[in-house]
Protein backbone atom coordinates (compact mmCIF):
# COMPACT_ATOMS: atom_id res chain seq x y z
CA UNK A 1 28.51 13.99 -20.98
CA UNK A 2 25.45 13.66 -18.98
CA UNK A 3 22.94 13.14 -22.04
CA UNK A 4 25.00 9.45 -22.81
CA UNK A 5 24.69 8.79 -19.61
CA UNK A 6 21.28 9.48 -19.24
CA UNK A 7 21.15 7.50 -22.33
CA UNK A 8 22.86 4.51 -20.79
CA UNK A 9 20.94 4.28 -17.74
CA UNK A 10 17.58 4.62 -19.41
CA UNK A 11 18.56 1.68 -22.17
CA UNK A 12 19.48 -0.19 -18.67
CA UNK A 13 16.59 0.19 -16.82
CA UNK A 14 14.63 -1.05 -19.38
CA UNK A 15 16.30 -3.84 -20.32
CA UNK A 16 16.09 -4.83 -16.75
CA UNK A 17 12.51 -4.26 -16.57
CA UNK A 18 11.65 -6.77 -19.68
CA UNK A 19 13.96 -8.85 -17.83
CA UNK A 20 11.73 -8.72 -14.48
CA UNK A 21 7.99 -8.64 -16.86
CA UNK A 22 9.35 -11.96 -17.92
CA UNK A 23 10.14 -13.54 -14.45
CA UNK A 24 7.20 -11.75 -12.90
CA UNK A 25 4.99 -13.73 -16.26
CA UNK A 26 6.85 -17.36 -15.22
CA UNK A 27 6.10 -16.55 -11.35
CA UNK A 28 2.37 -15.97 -12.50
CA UNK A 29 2.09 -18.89 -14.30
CA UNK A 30 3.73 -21.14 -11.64
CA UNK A 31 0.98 -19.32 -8.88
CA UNK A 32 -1.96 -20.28 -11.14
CA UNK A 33 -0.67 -23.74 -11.64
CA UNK A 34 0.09 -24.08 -8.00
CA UNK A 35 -3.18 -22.82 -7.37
CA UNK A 36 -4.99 -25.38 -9.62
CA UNK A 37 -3.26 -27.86 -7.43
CA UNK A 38 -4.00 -26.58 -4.11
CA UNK A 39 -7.60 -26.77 -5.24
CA UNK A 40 -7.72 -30.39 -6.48
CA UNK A 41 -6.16 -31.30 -3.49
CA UNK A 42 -8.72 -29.79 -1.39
CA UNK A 43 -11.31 -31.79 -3.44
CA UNK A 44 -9.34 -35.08 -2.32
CA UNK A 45 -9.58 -34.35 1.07
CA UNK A 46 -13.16 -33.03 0.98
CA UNK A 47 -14.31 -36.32 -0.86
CA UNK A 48 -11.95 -38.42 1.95
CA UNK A 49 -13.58 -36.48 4.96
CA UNK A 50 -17.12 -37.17 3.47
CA UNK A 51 -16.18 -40.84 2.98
CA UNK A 52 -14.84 -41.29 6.81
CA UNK A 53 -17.69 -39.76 8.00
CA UNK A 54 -20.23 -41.59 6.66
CA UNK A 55 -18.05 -44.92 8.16
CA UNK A 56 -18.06 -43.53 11.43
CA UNK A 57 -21.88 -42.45 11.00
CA UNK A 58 -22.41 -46.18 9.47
CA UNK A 59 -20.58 -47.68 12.81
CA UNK A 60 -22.25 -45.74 15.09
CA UNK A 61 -25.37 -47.05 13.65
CA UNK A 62 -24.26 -50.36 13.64
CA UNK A 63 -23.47 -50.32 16.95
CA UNK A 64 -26.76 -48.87 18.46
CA UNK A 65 -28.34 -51.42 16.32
CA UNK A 66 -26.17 -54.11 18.11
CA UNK A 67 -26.99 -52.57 21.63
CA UNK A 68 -30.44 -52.67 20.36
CA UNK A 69 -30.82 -55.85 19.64
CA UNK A 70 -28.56 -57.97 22.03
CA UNK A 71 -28.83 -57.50 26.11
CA UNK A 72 -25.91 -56.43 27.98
CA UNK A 73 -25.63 -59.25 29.11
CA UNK A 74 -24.98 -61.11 26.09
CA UNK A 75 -22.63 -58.43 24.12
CA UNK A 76 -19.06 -59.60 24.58
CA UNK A 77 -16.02 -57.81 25.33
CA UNK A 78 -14.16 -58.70 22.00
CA UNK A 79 -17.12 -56.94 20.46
CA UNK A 80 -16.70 -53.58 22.57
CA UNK A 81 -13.50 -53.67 22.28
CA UNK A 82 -13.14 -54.17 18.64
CA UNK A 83 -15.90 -51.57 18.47
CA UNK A 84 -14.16 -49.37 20.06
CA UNK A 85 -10.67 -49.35 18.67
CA UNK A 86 -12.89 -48.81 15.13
CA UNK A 87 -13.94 -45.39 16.65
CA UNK A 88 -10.47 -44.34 17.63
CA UNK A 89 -8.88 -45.34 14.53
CA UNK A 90 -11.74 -42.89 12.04
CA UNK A 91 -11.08 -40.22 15.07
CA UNK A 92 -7.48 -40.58 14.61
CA UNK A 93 -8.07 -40.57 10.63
CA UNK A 94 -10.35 -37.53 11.09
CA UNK A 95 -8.13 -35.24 13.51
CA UNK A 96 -5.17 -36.30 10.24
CA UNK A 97 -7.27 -35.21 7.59
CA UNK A 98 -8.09 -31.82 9.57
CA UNK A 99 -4.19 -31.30 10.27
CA UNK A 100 -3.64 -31.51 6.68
CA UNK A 101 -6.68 -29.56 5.28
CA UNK A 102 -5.01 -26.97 7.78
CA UNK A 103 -1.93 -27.28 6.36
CA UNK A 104 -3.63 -26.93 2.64
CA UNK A 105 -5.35 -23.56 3.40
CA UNK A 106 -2.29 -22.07 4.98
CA UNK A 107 -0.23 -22.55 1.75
CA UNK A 108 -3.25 -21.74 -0.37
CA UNK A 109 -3.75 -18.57 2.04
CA UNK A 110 0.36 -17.82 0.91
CA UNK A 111 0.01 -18.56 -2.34
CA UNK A 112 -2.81 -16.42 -2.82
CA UNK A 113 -0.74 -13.33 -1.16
CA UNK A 114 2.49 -13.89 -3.65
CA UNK A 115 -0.24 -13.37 -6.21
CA UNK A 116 -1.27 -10.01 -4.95
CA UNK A 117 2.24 -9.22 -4.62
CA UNK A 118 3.25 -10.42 -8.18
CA UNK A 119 0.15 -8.98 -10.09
CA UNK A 120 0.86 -5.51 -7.73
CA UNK A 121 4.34 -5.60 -9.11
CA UNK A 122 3.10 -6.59 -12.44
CA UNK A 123 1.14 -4.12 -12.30
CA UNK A 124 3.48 -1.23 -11.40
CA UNK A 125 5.82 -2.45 -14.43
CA UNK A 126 3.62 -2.12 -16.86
CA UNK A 127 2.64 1.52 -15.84
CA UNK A 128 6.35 2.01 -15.25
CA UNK A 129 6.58 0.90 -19.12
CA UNK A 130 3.88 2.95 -20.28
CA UNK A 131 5.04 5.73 -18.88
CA UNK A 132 9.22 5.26 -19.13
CA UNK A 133 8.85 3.95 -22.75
CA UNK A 134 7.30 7.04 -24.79
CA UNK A 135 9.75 9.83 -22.71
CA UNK A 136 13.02 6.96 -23.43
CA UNK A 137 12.09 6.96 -27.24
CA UNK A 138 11.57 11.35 -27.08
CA UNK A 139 15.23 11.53 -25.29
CA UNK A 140 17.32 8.79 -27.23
CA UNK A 141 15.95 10.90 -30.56
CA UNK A 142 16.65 14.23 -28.92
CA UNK A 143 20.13 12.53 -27.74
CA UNK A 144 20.80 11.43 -30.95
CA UNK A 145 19.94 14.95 -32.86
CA UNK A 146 22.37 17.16 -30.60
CA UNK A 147 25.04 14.42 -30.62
CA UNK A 148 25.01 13.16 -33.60
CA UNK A 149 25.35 9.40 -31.98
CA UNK A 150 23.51 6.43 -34.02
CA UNK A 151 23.82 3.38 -31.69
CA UNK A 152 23.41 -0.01 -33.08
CA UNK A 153 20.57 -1.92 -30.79
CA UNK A 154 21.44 -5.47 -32.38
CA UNK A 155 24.56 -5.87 -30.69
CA UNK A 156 25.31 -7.84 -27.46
CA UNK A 157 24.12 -6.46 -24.31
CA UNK A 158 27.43 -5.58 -22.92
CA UNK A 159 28.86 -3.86 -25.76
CA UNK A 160 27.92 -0.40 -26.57
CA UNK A 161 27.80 0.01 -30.38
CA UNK A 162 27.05 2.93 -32.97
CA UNK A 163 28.70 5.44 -35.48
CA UNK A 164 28.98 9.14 -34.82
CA UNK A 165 27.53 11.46 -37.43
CA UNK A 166 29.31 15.06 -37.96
CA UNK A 167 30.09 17.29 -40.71
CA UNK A 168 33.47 15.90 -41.62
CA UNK A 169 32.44 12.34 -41.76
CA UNK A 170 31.13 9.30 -40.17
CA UNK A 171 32.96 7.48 -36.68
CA UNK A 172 31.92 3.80 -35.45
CA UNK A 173 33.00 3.00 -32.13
CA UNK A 174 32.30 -0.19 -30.30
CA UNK A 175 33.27 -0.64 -26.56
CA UNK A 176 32.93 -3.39 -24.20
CA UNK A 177 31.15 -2.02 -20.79
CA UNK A 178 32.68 -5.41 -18.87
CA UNK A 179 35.85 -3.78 -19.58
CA UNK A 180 35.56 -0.30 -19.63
CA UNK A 181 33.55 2.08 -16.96
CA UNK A 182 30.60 3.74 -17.60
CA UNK A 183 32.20 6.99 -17.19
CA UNK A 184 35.22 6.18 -19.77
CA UNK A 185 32.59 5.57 -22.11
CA UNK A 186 31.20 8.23 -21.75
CA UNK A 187 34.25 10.65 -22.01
CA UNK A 188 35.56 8.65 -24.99
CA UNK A 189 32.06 9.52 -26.82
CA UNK A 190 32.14 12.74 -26.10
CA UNK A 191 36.11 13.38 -26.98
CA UNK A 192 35.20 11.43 -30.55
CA UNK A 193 32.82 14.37 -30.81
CA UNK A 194 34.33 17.06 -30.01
CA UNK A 195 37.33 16.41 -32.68
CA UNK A 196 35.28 17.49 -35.54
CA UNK A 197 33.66 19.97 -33.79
């Protein structure tokens, strides 16, 4: 009774972990584009900070050159003013562009921790695998030697499939686990061999 079940959980547990390599595969692929993304958009707003400074540099200029040239006397208010409200707006502009470049390296800064926690779990999986799939093949054979079960792996996952091998003759069975507990299963297997025994 325990060696099916054994058998059963370890055919689970695998199947599960495929299941999760393949998620864990999409989530790494969805990172890497995300990541692609994050970058270009930094680009943007390295190429848009470079451009606003240089207008701000370029106004500052112009206005010493205005100072420069005209006397207090003669520089209007329309003129400061106007001068003025330039400056605020590119300071405005600038403190934006700094929230969002902010904003940008946060999410990069979380996107670059789900990958060291996907490529950690990714990681674990496959040495999980390496190590769970050589000792799973060595017990379903020894399973199948003292039992005398042959279970048929190209059947739906919920139904558990096979034929049992004895000296009198040859039994398929074919049970639905949705509808029947693990632990009928089991028993049933083991009653079908103990008939003939």
């Amino acid at each position: 009774m325990d060696q099916t079940d054994g058998t059963l959980v370890l055919l689970e547990s695998l199947a599960g972990d495929m299941a999760m390599s393949k998620d864990l595969s999409h989530l790494l692929d969805q990172f890497k584009e995300g990541v692609g993304q994050s970058c270009e958009i930094r680009k943007l707003q390295a190429e848009h900070i470079k451009s606003v400074s240089q207008e701000l540099i370029a106004s500052w200029k112009e206005e010493e050159g205005l100072s420069a040239l005209s006397q207090p006397e003669e520089s209007s208010e329309e003129d400061t003013y106007e001068v003025t409200n330039r400056i605020n707006e590119v300071r405005i502009r600038t403190e934006e562009i700094n929230k969002d470049t902010k904003h940008i390296d946060e999410e990069l800064k979380s996107v670059e921790e789900q990958k060291i926690h996907i490529e950690s779990a990714r990681n674990q999986l496959m040495k999980n695998n390496t190590e769970k799939i050589p000792k799973f093949n060595h017990d379903v054979k020894l399973y199948s030697q003292v039992s005398g079960i042959r279970w048929q792996y190209d059947c739906p996952a919920n139904e558990v499939k096979g034929f049992i091998c004895n000296p009198n003759g040859v039994k398929p069975f074919s049970l639905d686990s949705k509808q029947n507990s693990q632990f009928f299963i089991t028993n049933y297997l083991w009653d079908q061999m103990e008939e003939d025994w």
